[in-house]
N, C-alpha and C. Protein backbone atom coordinates (compact mmCIF):
# COMPACT_ATOMS: atom_id res chain seq x y z
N UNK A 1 1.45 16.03 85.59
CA UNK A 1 1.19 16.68 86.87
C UNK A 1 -0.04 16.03 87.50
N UNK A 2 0.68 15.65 88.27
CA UNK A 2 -0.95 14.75 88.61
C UNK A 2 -1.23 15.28 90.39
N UNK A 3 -2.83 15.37 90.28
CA UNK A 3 -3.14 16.00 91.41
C UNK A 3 -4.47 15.05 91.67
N UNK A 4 -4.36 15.33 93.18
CA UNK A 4 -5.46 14.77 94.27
C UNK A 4 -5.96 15.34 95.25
N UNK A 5 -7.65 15.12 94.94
CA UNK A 5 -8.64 15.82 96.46
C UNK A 5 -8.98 14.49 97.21
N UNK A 6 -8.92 14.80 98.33
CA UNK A 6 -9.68 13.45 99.30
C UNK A 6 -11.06 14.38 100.02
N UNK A 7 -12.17 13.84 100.24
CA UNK A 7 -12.88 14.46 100.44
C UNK A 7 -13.64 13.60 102.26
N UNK A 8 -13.56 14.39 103.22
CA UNK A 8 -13.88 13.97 104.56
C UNK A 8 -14.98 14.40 104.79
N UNK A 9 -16.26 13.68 104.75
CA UNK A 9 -17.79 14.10 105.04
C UNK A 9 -16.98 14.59 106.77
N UNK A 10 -18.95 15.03 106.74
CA UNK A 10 -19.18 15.10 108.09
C UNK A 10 -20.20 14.26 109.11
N UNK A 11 -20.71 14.32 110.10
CA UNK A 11 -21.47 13.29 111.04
C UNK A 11 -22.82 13.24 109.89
N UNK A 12 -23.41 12.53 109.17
CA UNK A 12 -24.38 12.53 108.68
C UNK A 12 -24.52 13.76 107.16
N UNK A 13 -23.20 13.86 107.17
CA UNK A 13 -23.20 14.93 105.97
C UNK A 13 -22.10 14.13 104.69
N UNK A 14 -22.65 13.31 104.05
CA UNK A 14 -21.80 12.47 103.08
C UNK A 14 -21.78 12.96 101.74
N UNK A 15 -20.58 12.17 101.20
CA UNK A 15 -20.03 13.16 99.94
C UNK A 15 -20.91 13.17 99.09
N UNK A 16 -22.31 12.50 98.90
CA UNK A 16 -23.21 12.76 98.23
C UNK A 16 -24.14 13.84 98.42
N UNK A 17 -23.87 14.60 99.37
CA UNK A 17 -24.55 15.92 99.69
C UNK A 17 -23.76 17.15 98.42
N UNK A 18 -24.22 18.16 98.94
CA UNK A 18 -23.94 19.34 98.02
C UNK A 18 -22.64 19.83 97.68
N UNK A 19 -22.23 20.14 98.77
CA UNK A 19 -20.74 20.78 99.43
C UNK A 19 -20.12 20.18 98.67
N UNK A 20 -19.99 18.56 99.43
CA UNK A 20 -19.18 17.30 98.64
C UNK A 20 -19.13 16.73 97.09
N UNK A 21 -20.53 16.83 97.44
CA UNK A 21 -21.19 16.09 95.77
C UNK A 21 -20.34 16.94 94.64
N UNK A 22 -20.96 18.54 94.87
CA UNK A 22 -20.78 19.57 93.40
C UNK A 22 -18.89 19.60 93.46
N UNK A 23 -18.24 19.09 94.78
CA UNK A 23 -16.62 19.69 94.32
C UNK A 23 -15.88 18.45 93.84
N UNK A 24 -16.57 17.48 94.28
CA UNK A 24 -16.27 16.01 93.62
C UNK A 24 -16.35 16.30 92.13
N UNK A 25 -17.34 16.39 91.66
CA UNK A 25 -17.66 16.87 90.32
C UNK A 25 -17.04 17.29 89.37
N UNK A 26 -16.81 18.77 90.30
CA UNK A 26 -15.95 20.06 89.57
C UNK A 26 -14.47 19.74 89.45
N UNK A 27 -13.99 18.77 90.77
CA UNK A 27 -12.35 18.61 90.66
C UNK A 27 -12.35 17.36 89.23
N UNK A 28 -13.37 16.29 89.38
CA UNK A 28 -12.78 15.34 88.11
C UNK A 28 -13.06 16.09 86.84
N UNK A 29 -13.60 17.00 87.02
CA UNK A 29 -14.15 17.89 85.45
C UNK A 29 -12.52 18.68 85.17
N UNK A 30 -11.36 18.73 86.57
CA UNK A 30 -10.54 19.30 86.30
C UNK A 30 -9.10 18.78 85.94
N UNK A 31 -9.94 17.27 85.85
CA UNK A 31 -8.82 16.19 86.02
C UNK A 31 -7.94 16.08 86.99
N UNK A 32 -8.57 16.07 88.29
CA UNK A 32 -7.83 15.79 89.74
C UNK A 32 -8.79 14.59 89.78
N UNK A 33 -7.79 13.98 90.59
CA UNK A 33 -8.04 12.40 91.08
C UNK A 33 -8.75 12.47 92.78
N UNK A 34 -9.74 12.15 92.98
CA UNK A 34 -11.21 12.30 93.65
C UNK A 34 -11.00 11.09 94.54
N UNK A 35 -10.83 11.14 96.08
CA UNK A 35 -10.69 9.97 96.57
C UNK A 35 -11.83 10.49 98.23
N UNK A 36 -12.80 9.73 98.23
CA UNK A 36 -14.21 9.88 99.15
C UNK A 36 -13.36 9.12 100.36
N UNK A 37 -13.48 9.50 101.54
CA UNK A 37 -13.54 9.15 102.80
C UNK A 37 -14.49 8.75 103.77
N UNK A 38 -15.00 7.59 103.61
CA UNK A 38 -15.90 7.50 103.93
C UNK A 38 -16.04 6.58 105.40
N UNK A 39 -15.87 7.10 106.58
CA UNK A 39 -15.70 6.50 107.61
C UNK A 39 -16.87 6.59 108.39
N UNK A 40 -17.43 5.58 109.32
CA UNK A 40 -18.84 5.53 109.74
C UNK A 40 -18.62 5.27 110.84
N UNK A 41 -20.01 5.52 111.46
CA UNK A 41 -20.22 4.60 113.20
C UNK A 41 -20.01 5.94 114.36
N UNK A 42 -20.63 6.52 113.94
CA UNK A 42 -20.56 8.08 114.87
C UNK A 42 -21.28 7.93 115.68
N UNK A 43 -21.39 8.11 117.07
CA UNK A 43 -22.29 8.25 118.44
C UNK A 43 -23.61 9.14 118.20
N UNK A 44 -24.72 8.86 118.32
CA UNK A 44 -25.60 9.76 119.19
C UNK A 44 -25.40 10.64 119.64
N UNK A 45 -26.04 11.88 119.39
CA UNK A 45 -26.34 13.08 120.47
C UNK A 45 -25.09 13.65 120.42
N UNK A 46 -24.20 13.93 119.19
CA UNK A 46 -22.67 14.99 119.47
C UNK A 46 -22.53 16.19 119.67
N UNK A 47 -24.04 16.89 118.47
CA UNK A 47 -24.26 18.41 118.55
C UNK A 47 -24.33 18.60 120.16
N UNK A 48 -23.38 19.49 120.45
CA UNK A 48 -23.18 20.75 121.67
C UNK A 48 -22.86 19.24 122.89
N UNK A 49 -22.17 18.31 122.39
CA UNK A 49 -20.90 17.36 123.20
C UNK A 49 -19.93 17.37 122.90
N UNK A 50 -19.14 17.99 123.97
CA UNK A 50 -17.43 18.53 122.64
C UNK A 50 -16.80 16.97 123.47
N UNK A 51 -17.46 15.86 124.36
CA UNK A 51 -16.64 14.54 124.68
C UNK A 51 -16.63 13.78 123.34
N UNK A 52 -18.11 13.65 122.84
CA UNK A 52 -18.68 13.00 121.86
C UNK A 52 -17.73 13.74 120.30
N UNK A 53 -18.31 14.74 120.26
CA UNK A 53 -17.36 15.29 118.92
C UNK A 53 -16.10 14.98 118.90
N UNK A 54 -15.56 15.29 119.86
CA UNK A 54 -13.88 14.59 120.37
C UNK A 54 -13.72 13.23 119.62
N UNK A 55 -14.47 12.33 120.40
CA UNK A 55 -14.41 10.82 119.88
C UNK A 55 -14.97 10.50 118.90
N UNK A 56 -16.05 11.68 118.08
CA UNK A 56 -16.63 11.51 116.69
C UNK A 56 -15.08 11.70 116.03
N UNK A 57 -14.68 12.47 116.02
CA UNK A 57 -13.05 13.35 115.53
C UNK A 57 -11.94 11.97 115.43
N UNK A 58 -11.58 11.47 116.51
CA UNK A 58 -10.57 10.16 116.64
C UNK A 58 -11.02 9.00 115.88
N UNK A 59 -12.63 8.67 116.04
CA UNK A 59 -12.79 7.84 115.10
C UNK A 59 -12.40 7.86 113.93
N UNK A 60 -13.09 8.88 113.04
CA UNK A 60 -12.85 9.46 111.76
C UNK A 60 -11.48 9.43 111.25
N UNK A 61 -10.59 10.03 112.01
CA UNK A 61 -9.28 10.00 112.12
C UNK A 61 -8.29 9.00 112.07
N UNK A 62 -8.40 7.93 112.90
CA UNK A 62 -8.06 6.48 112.74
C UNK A 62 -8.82 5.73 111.10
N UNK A 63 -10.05 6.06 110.91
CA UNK A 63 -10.86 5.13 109.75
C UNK A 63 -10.00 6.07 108.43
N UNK A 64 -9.90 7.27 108.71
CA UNK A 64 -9.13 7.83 107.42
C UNK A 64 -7.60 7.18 107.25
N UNK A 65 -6.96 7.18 108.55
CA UNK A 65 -5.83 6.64 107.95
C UNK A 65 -5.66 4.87 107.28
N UNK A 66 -6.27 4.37 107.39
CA UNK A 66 -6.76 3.05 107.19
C UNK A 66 -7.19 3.56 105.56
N UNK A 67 -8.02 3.71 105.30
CA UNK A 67 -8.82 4.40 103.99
C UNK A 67 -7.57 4.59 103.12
N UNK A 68 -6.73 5.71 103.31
CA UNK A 68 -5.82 5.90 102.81
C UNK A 68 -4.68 5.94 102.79
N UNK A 69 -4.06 4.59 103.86
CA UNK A 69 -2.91 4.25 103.95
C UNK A 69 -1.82 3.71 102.44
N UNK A 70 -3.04 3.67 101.42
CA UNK A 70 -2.25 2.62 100.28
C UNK A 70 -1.64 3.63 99.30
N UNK A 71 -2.22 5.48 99.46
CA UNK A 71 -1.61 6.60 98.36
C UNK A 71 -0.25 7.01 98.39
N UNK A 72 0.24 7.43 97.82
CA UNK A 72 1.71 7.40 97.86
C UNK A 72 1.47 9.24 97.75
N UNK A 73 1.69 9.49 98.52
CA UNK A 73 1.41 11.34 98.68
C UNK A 73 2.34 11.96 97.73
N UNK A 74 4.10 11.46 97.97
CA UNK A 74 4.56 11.99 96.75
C UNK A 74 4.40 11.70 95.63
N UNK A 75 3.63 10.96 95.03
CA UNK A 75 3.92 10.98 93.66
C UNK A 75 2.69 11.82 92.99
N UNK A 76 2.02 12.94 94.13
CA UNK A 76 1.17 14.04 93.71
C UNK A 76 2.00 15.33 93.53
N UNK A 77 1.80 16.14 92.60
CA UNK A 77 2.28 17.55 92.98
C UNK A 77 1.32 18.92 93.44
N UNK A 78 -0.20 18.22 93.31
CA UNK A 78 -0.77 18.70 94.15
C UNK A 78 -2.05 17.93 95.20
N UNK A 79 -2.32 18.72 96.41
CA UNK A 79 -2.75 17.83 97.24
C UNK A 79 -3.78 18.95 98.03
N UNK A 80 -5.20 18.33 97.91
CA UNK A 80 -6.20 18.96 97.97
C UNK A 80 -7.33 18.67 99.20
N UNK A 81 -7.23 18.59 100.37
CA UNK A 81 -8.20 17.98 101.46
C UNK A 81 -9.44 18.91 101.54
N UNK A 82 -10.52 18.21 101.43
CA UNK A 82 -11.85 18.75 101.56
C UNK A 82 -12.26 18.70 102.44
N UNK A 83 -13.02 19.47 103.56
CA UNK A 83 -13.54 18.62 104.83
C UNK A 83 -15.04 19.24 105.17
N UNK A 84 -16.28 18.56 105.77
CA UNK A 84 -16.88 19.11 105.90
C UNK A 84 -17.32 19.03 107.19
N UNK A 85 -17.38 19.84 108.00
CA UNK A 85 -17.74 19.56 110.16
C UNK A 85 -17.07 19.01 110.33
N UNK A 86 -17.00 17.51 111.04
CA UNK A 86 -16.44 17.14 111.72
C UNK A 86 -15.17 17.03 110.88
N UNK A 87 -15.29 16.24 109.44
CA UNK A 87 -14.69 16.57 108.69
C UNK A 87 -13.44 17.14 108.73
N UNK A 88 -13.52 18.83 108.43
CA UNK A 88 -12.63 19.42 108.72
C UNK A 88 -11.15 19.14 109.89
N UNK A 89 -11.34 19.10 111.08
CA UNK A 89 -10.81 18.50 111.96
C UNK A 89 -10.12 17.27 111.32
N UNK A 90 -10.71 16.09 111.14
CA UNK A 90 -9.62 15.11 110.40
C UNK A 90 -9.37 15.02 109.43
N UNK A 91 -9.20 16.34 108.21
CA UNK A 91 -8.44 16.35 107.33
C UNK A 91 -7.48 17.03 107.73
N UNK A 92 -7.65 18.57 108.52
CA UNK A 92 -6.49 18.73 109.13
C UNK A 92 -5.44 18.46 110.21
N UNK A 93 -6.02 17.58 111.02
CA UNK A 93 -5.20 16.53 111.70
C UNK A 93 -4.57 15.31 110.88
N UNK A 94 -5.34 15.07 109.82
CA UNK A 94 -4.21 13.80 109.33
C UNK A 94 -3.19 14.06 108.10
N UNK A 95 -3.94 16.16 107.65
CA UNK A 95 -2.76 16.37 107.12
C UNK A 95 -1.17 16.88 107.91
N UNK A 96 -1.88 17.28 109.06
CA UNK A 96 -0.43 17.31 110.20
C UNK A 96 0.05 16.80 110.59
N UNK A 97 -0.61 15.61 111.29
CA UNK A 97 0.06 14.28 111.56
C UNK A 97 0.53 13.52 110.32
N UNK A 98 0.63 13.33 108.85
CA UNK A 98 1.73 13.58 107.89
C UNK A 98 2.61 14.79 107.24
N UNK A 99 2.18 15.49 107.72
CA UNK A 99 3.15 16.47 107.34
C UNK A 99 2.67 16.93 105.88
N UNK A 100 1.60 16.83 105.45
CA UNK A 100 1.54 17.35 104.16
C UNK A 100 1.49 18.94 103.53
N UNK A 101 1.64 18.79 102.27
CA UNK A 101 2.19 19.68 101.46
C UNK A 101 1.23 19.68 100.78
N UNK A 102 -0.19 20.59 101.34
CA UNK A 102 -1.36 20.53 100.68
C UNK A 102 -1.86 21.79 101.16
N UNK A 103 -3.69 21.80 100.63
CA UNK A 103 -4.31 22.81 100.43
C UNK A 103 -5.43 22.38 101.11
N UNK A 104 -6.35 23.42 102.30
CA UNK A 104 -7.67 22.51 102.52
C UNK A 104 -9.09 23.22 102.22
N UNK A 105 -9.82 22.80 101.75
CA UNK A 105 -11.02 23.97 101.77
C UNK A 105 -12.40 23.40 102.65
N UNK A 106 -12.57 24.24 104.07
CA UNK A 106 -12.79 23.65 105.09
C UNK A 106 -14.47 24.46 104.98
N UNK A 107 -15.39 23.23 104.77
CA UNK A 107 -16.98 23.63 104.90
C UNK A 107 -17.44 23.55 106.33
N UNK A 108 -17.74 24.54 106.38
CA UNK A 108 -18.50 24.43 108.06
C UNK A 108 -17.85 23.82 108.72
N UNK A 109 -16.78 24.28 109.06
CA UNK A 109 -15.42 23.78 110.13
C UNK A 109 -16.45 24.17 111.73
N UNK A 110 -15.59 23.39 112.32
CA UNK A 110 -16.36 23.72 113.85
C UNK A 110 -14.72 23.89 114.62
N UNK A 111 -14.92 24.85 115.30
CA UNK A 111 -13.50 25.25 116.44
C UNK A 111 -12.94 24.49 116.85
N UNK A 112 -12.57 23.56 116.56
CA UNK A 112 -11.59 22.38 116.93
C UNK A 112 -10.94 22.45 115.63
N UNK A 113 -11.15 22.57 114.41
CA UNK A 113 -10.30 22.41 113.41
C UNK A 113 -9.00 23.19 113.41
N UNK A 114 -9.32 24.52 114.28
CA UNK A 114 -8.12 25.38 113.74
C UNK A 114 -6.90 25.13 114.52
N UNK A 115 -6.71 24.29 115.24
CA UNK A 115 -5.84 23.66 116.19
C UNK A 115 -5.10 22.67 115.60
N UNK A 116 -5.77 22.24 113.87
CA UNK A 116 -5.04 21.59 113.00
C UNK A 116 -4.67 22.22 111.86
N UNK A 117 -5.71 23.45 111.64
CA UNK A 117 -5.83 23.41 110.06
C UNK A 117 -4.38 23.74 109.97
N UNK A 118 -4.21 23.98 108.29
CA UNK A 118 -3.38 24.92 107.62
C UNK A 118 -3.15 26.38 107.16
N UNK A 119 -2.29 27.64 106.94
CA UNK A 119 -2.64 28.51 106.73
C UNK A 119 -3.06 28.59 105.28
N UNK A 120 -2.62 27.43 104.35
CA UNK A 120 -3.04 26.74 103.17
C UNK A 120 -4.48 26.38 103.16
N UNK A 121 -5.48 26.99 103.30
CA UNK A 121 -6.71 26.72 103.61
C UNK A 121 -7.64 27.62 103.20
N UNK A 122 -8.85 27.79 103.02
CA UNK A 122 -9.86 28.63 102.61
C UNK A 122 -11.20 27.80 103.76
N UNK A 123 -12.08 28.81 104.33
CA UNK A 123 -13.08 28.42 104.83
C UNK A 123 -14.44 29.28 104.59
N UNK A 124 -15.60 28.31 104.64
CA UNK A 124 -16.71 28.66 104.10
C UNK A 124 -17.73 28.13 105.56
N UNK A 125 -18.22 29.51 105.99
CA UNK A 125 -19.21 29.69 107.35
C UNK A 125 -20.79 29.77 106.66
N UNK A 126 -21.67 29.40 107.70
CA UNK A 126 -22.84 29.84 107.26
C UNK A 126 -22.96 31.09 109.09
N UNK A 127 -23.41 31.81 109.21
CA UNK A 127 -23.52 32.88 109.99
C UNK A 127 -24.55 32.23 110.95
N UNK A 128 -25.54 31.67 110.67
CA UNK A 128 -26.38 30.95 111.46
C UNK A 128 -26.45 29.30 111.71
N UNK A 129 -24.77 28.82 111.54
CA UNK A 129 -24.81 27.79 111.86
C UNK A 129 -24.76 27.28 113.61
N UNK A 130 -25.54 26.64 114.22
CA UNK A 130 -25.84 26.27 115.43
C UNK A 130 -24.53 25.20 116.02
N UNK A 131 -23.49 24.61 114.71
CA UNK A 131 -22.64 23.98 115.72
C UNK A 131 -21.52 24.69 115.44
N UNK A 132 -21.35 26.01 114.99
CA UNK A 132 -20.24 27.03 115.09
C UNK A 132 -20.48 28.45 115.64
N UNK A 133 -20.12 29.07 116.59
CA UNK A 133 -19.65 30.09 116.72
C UNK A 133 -18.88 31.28 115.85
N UNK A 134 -20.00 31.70 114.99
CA UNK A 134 -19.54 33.21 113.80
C UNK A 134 -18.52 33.86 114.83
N UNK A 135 -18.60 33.94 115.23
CA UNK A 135 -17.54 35.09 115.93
C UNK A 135 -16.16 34.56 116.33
N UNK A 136 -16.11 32.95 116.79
CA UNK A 136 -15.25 32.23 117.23
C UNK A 136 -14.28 32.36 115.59
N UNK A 137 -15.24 31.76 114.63
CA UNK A 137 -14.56 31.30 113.47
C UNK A 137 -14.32 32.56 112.66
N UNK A 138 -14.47 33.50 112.92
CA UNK A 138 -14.13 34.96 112.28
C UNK A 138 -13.30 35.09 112.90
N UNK A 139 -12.80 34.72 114.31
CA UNK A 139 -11.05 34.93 114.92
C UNK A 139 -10.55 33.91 114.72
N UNK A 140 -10.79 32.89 114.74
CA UNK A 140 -9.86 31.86 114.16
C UNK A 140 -9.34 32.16 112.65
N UNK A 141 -9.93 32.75 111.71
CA UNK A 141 -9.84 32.40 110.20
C UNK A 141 -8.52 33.75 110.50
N UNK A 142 -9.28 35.05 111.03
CA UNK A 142 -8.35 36.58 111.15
C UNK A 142 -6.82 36.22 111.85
N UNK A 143 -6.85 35.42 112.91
CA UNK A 143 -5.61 34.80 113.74
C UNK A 143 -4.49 34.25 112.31
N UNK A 144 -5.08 33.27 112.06
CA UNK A 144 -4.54 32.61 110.86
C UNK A 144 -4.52 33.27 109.35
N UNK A 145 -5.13 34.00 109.19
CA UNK A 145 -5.04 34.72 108.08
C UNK A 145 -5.08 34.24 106.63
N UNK A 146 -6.17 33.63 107.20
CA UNK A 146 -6.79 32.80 105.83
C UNK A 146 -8.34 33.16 105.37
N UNK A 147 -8.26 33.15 103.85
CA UNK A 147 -9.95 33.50 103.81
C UNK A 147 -11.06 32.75 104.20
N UNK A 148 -12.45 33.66 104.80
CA UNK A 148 -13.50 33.50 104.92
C UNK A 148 -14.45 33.57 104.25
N UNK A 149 -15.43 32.60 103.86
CA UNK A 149 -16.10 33.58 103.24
C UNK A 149 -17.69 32.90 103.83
N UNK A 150 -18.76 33.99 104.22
CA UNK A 150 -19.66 33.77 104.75
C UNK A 150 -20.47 33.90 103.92
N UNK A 151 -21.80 32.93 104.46
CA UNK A 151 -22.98 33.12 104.12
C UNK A 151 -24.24 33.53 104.73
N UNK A 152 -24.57 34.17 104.89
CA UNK A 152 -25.26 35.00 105.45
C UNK A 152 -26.37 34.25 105.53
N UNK A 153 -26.85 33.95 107.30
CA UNK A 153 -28.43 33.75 107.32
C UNK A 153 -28.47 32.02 107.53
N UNK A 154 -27.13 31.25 107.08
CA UNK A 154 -26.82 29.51 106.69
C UNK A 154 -26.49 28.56 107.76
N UNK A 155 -27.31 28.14 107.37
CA UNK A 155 -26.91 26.80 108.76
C UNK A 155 -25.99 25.97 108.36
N UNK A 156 -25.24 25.04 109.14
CA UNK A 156 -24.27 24.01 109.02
C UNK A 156 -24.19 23.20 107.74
N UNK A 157 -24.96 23.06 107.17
CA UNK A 157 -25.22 22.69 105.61
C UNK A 157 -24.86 24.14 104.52
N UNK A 158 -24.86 25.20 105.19
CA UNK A 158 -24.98 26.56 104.22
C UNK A 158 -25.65 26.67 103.60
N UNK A 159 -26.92 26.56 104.24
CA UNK A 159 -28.38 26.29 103.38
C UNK A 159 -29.18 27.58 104.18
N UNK A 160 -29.76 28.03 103.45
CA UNK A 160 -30.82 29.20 104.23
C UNK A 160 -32.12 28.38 104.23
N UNK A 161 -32.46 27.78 103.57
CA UNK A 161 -34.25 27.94 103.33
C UNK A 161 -34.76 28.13 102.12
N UNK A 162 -34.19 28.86 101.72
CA UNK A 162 -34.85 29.13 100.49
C UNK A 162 -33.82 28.73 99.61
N UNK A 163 -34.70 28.06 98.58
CA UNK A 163 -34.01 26.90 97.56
C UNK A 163 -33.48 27.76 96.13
N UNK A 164 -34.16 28.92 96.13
CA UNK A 164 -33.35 29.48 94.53
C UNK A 164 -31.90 30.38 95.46
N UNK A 165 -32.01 30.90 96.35
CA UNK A 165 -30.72 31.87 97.25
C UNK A 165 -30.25 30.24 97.06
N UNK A 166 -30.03 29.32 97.89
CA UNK A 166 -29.43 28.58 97.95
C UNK A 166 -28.56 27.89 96.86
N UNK A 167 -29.20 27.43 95.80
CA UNK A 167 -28.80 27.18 94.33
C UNK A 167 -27.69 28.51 94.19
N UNK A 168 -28.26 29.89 94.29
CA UNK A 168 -26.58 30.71 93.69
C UNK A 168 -25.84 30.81 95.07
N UNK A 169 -26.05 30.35 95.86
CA UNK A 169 -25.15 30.64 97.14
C UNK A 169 -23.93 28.83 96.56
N UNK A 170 -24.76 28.20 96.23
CA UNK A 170 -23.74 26.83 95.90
C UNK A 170 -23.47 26.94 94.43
N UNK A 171 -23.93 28.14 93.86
CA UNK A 171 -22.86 28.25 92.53
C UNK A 171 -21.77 29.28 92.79
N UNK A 172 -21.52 30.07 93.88
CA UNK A 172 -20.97 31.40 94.20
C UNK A 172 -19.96 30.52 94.99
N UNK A 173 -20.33 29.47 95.60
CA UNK A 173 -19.29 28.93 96.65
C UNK A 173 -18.52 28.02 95.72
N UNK A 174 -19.06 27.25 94.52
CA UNK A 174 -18.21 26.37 93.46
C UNK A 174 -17.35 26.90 93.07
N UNK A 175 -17.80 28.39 92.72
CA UNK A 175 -16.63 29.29 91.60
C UNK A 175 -15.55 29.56 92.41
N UNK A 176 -15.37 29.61 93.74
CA UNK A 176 -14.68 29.63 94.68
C UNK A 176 -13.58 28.53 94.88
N UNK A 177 -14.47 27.60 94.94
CA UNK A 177 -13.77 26.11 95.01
C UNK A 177 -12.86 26.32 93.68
N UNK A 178 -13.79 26.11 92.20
CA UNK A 178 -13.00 26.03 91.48
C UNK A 178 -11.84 26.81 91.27
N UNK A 179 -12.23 28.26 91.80
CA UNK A 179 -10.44 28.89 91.36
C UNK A 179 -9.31 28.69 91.92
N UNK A 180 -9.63 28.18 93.57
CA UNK A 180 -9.08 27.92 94.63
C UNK A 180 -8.16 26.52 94.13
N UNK A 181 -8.95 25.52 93.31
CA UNK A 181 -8.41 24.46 92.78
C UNK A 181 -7.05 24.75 92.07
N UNK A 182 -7.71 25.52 90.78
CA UNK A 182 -7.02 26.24 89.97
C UNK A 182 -5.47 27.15 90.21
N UNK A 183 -5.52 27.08 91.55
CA UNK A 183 -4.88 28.64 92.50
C UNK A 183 -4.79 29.81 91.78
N UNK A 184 -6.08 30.05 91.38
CA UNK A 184 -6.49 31.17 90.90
C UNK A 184 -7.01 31.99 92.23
N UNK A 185 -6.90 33.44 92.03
CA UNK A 185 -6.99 34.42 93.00
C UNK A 185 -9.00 34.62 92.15
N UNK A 186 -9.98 34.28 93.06
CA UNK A 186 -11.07 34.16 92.90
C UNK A 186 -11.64 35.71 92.62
């Protein structure tokens, strides 16, 4: 049974960050096959430019399919897209524009994603993130009827400030990931 995560940073948020880093981790610890997306060359000045985010989004989008034109999707039986900001958006656009038969777990999605995502999806808000709208993405997630799960107080990273909350807020969000991997009911 062989399974695969691809993991889609965001504008300056790469899979060596937290989000990315700890589920990279946790999926090869689960023996899923770990494939980084790493597409570059993002514009200046995107926060609160939905032209710029747009064309941050298409870039990404085009460099992913390139990236991973060479996987053979069926010969997975499971299929795992990670996304983080902008992220989000072109994992679920390039899992629609193939048609896949996957799962996404969407970090700090910004309102353009849900116009792709999946109802196969789980999303993780910080409440005080500045390039999402809590309220937008609490009707998007309720519309679609997929879980939320917030963090109270978190900016676009899902970081508060304070570094020990933070540490169990990214062990509370792993155990998540991991069951979600698992398709365990968390």
């Amino acid at each position: 049974m062989k399974k695969i995560a691809c993991l889609f940073p965001g504008i300056g948020y790469t899979c060596d960050k937290p989000l990315l880093y700890y589920s990279w981790k946790l999926l090869k610890g689960l023996d899923w096959e770990v494939v980084p997306v790493p597409y570059t060359g993002f514009p200046s000045g995107v926060k609160g430019n939905a032209e710029k985010m747009q064309q941050s989004a298409h870039m990404a989008l085009e460099q992913a399919e390139e990236i991973l034109q060479g996987i053979e999707w069926s010969d997975y039986s499971d299929i795992l897209l990670i996304g983080k900001s902008v992220g989000t958006v072109v994992c679920a656009a390039y899992a629609q524009r193939h048609r896949l038969k996957c799962r996404q777990i969407l970090f700090a999605p910004i309102e353009a994603t849900f116009q792709f995502a999946s109802k196969q999806s789980i999303v993780f808000h910080g409440t005080a993130d500045p390039w999402a709208n809590t309220k937008a993405i609490e009707e998007c997630c309720r519309r679609m009827d997929v879980p939320l799960y917030e963090t109270e107080n978190a900016n676009h990273s899902l970081e508060t400030g304070d570094v020990d909350l933070d540490i169990k807020n990214m062990q509370k969000t792993m155990k998540i990931v991991k069951a979600y991997a698992e398709n365990e009911e968390e």
